[in-house]
Protein backbone atom coordinates (compact mmCIF):
# COMPACT_ATOMS: atom_id res chain seq x y z
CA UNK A 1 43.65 3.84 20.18
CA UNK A 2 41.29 1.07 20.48
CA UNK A 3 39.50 0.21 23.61
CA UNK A 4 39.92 -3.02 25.19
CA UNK A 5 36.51 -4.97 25.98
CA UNK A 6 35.65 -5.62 30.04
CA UNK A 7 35.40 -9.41 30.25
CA UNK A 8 31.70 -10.31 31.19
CA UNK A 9 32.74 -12.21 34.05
CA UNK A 10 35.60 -11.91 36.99
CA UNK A 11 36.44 -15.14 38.91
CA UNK A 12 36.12 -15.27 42.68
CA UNK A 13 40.64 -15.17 42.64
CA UNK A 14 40.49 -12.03 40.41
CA UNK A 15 37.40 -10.25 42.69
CA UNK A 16 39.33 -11.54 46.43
CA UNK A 17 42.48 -9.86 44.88
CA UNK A 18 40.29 -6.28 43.74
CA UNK A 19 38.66 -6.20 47.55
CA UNK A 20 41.97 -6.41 49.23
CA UNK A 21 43.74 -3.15 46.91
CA UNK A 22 40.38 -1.14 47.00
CA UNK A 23 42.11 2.17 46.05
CA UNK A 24 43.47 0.20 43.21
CA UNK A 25 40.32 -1.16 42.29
CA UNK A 26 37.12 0.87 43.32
CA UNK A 27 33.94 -0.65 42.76
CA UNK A 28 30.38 -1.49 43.62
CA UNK A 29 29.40 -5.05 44.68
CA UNK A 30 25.76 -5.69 43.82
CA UNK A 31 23.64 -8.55 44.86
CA UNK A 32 21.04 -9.64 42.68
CA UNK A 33 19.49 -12.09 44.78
CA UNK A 34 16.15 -12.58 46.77
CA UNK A 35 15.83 -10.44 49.98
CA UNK A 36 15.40 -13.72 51.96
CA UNK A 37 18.69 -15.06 49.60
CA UNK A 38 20.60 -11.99 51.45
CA UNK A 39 19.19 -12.93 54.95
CA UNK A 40 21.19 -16.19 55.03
CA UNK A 41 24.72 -14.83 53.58
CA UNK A 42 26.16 -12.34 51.81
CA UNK A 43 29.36 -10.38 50.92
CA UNK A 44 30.47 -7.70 53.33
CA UNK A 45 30.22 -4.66 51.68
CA UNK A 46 27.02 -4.84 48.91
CA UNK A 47 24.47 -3.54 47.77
CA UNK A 48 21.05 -5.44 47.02
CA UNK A 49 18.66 -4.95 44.53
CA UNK A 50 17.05 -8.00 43.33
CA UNK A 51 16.98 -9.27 39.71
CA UNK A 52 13.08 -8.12 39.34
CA UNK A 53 14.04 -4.55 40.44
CA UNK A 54 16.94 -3.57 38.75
CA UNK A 55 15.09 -2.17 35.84
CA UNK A 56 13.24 0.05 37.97
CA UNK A 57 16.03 0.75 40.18
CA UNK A 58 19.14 1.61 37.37
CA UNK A 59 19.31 5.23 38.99
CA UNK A 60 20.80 3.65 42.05
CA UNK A 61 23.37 1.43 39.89
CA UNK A 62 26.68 3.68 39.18
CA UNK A 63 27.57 3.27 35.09
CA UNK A 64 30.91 5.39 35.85
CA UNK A 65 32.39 2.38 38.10
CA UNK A 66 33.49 -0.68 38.06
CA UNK A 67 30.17 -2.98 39.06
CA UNK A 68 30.56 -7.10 40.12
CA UNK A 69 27.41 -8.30 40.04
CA UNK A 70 26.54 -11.57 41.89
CA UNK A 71 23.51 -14.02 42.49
CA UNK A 72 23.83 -17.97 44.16
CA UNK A 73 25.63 -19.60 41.32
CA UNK A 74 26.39 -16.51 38.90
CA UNK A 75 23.22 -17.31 36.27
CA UNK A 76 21.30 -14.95 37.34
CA UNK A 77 23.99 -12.22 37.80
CA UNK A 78 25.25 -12.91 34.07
CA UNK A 79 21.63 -12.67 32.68
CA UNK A 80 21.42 -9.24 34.83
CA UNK A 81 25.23 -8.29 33.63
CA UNK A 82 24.06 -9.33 29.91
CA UNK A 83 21.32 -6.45 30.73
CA UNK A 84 22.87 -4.23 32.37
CA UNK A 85 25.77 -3.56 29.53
CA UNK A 86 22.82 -3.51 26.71
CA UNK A 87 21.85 -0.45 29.08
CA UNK A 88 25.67 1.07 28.51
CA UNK A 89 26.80 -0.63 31.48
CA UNK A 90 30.46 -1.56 30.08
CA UNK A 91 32.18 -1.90 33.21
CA UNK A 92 29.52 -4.49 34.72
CA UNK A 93 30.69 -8.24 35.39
CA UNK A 94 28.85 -11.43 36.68
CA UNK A 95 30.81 -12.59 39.88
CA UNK A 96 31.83 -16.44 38.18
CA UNK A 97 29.86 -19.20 40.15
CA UNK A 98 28.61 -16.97 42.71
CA UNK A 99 28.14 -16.37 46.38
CA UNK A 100 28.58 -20.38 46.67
CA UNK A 101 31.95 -20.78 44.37
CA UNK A 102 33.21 -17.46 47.01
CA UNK A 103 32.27 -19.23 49.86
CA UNK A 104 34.16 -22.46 48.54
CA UNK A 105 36.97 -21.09 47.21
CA UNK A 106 38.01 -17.56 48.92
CA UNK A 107 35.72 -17.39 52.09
CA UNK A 108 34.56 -20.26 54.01
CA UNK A 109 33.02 -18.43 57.03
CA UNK A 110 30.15 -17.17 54.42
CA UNK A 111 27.74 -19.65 54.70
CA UNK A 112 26.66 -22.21 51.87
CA UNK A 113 22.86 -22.49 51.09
């Protein structure tokens, strides 16, 4: 039986779809992003630890679950992805254009910055 490879991304569709059948889909939503980043906006329900501390911090970051990872724009969270599954994170993705593509395409009352 051969294992099928977790895609290193999930689009904002695909994530909206996972939050709203949670039993279906458990999961951690981690924010990569500055502290004063998470100050203006975030996504109800995650977890931060920014980019510079997640090497430090990988005790904190579950490698049995599902993980959607997410920054302003999604660079940063699919540089931290890239990292994390070179750690044997296999189930980690980047959240595709990040906190701003969620806020313009699934939730507008999360503010742009």
């Amino acid at each position: 039986m051969t294992s099928v490879a977790v895609p290193m991304e999930i689009d904002p569709v695909q994530y909206s779809a996972w939050r709203n059948q949670p039993e279906a889909h458990p999961h951690v939503l981690l924010d990569i992003r500055e502290p004063w980043e998470h100050a203006q906006t975030q996504i109800a329900g995650d977890v931060l630890i920014p980019m510079n501390e997640v090497p430090q911090r990988m005790a904190e970051i579950p490698a049995d679950q599902d993980l959607i990872v997410y920054c302003h724009h999604g660079v940063r969270s699919f540089q931290v992805v890239y990292y994390l599954r070179q750690q044997g994170y296999t189930r980690a993705r980047s959240l595709s254009g990040g906190i701003a593509r969620w806020s313009a395409e699934i939730d507008s009352t999360v503010p742009e910055y």
